[in-house]
PDB file of N, CA and C in Angstrom:
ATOM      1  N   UNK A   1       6.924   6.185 -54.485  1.00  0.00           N
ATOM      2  CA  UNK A   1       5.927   5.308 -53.913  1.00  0.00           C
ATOM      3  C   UNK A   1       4.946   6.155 -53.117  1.00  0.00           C
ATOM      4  N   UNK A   2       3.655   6.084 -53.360  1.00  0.00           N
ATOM      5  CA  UNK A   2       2.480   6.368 -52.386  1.00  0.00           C
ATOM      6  C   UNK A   2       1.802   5.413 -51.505  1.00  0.00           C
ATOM      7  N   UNK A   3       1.565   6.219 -50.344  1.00  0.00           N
ATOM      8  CA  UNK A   3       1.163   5.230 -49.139  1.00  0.00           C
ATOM      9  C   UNK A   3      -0.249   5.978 -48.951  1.00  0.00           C
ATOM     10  N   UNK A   4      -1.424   5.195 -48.560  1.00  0.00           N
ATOM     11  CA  UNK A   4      -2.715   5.940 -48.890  1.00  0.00           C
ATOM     12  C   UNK A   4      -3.361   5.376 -47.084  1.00  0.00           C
ATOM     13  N   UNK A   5      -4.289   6.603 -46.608  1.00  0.00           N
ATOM     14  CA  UNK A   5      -4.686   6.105 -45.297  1.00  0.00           C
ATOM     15  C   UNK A   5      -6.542   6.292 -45.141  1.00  0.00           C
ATOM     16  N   UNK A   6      -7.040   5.712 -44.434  1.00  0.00           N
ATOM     17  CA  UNK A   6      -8.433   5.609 -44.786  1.00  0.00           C
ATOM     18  C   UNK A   6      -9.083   5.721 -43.227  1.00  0.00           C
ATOM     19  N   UNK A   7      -9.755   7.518 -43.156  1.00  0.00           N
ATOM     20  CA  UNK A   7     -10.068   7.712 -41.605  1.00  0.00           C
ATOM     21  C   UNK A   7     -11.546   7.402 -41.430  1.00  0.00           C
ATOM     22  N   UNK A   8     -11.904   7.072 -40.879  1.00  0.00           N
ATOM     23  CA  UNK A   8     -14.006   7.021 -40.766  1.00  0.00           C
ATOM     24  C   UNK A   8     -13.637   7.950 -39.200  1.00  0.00           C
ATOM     25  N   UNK A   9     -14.629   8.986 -39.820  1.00  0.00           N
ATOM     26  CA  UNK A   9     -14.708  10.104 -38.403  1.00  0.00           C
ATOM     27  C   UNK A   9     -16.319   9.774 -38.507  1.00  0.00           C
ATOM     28  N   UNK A  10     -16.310  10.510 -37.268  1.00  0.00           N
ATOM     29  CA  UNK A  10     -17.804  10.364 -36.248  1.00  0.00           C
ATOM     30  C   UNK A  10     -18.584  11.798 -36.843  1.00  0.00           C
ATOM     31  N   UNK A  11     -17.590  13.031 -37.265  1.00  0.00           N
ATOM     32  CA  UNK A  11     -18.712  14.174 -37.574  1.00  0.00           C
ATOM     33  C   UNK A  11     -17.157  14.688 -38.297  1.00  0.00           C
ATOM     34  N   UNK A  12     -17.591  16.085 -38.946  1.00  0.00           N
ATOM     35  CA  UNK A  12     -17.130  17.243 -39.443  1.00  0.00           C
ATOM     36  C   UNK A  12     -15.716  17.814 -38.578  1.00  0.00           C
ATOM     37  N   UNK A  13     -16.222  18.022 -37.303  1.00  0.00           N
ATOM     38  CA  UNK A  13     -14.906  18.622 -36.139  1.00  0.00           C
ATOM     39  C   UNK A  13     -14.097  18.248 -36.305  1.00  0.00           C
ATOM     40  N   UNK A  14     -14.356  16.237 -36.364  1.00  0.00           N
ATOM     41  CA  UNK A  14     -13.312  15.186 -35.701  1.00  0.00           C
ATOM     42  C   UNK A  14     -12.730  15.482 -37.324  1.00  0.00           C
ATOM     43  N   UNK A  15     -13.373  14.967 -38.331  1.00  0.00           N
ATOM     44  CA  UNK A  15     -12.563  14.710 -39.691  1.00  0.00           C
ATOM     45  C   UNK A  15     -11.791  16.041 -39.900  1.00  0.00           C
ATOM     46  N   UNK A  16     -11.933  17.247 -39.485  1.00  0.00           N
ATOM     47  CA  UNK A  16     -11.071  18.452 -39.537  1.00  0.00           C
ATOM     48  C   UNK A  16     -10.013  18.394 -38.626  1.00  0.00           C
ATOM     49  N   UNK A  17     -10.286  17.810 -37.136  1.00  0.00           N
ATOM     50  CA  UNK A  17      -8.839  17.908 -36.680  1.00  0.00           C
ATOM     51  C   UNK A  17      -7.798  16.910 -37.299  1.00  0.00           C
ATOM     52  N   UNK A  18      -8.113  15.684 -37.673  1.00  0.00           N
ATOM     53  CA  UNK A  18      -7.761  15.053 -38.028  1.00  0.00           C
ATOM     54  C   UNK A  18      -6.626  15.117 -39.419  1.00  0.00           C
ATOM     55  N   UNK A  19      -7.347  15.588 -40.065  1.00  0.00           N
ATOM     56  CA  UNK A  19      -6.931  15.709 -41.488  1.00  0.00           C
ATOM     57  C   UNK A  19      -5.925  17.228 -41.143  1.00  0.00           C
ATOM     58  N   UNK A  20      -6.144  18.250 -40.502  1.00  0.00           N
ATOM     59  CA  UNK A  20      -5.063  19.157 -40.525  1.00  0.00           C
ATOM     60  C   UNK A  20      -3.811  18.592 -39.711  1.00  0.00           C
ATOM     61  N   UNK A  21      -3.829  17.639 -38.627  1.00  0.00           N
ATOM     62  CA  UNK A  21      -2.828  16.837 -37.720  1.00  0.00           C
ATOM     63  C   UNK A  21      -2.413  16.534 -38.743  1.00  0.00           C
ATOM     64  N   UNK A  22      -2.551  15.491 -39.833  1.00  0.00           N
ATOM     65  CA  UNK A  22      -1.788  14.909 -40.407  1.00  0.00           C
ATOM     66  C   UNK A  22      -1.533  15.591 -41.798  1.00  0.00           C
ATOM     67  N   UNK A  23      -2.367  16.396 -42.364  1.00  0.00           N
ATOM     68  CA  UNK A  23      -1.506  17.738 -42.914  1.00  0.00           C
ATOM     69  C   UNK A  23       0.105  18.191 -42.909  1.00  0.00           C
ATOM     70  N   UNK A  24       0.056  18.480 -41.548  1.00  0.00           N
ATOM     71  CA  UNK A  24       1.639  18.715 -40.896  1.00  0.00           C
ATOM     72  C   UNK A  24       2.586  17.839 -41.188  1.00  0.00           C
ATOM     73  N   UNK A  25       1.954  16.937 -41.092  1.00  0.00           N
ATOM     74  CA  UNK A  25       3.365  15.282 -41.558  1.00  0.00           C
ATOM     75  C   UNK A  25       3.387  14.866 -43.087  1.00  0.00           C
ATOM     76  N   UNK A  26       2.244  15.548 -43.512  1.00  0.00           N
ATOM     77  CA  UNK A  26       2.991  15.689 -45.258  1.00  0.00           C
ATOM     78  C   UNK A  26       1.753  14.557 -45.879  1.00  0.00           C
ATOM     79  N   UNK A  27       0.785  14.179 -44.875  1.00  0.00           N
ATOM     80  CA  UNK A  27      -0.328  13.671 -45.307  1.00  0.00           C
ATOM     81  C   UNK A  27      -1.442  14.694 -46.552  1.00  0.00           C
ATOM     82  N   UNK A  28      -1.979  14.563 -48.101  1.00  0.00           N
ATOM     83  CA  UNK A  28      -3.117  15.125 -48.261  1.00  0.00           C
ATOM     84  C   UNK A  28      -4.298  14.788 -48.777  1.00  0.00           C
ATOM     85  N   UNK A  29      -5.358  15.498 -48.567  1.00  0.00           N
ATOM     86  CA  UNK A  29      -6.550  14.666 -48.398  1.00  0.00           C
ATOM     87  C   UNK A  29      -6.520  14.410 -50.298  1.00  0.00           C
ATOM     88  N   UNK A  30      -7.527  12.817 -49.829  1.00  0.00           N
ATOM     89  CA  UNK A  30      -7.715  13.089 -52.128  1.00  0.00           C
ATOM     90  C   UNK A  30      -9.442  12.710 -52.030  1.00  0.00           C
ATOM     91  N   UNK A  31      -9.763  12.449 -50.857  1.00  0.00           N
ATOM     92  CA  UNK A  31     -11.263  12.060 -51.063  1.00  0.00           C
ATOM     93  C   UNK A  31     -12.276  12.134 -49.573  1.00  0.00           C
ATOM     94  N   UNK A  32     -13.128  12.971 -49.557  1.00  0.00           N
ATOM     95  CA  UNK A  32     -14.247  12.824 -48.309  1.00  0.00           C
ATOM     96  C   UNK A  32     -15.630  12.625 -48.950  1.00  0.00           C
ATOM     97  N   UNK A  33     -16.098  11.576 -48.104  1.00  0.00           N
ATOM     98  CA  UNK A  33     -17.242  11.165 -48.474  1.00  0.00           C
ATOM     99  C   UNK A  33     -18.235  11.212 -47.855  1.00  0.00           C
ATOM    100  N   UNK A  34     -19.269  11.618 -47.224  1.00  0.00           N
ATOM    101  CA  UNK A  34     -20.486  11.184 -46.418  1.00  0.00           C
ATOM    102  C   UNK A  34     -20.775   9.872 -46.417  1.00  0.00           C
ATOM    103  N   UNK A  35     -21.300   9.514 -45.342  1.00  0.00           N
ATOM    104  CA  UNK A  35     -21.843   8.245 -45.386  1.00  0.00           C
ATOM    105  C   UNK A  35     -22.794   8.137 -44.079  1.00  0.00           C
ATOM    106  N   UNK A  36     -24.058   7.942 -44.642  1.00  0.00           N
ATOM    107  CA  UNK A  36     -25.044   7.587 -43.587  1.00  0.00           C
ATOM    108  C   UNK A  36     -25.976   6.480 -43.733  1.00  0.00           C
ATOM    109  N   UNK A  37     -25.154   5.147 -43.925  1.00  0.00           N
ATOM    110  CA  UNK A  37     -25.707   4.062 -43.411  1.00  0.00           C
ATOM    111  C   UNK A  37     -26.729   3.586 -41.990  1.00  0.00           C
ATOM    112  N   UNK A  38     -26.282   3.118 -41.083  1.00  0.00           N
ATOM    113  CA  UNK A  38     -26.426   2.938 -39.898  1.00  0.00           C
ATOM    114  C   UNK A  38     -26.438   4.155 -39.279  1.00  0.00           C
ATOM    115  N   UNK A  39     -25.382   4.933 -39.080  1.00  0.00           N
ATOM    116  CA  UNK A  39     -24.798   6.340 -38.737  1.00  0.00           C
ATOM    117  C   UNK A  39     -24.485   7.192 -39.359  1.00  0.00           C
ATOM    118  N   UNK A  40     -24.233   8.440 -39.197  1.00  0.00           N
ATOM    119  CA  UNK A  40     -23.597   9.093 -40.133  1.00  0.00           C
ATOM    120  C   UNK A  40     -22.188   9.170 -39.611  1.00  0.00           C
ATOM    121  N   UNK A  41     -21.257   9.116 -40.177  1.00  0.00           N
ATOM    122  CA  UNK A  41     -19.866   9.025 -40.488  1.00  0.00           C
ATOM    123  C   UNK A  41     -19.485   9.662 -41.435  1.00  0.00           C
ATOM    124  N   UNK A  42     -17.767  10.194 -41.317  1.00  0.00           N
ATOM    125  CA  UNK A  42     -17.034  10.721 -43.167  1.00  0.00           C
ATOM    126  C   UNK A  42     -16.175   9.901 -43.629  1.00  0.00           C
ATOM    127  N   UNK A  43     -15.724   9.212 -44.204  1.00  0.00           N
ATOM    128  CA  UNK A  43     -14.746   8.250 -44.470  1.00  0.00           C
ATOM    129  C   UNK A  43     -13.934   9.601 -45.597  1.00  0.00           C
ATOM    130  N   UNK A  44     -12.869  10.205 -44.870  1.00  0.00           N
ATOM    131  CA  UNK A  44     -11.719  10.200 -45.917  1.00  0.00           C
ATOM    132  C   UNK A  44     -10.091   9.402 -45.772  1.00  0.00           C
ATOM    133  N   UNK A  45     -10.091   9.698 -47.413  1.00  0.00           N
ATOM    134  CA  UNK A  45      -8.533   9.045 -47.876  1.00  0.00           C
ATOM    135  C   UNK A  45      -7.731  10.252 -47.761  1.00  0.00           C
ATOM    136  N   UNK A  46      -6.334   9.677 -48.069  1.00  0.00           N
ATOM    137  CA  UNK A  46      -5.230  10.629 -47.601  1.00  0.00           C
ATOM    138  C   UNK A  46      -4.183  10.326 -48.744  1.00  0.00           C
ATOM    139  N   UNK A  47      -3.411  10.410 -49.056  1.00  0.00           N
ATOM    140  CA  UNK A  47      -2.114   9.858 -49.655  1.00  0.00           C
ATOM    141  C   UNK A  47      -0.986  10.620 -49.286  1.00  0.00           C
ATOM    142  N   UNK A  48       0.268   9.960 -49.223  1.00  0.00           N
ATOM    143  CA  UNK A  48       1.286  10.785 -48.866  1.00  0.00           C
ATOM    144  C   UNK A  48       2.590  10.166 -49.714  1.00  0.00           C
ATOM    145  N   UNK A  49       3.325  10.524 -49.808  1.00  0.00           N
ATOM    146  CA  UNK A  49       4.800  10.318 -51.035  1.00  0.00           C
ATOM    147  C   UNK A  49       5.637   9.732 -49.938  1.00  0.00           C
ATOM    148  N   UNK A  50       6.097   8.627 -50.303  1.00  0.00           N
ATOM    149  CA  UNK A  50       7.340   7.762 -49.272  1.00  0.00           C
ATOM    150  C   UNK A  50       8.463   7.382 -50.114  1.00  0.00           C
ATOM    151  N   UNK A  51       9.770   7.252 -49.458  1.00  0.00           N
ATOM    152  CA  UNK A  51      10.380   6.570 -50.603  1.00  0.00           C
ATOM    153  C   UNK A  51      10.858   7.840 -51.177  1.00  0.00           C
TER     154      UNK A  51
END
């Protein structure tokens, strides 16, 4: 079973600490996206193996 997680960071820094924190717990990235709607933001996904 895969469990999938969906971060919206504020810039580059934040989506890097982020994604290596949960690196460590067996989280990995499968998708970063830009997004500058309103703001600019990164929305990445994650997936990790459970079960």
């Amino acid at each position: 079973m895969v469990e999938y997680k969906v971060l919206d960071c504020k810039n580059a820094n934040e989506a890097e600490t982020i994604m290596n924190n949960l690196a460590k717990t067996g989280w990995k990235v499968i998708s970063v996206i830009p997004w500058a709607a309103m703001t600019s933001r990164i929305i990445v996904t994650l997936e990790k193996n459970v079960g």
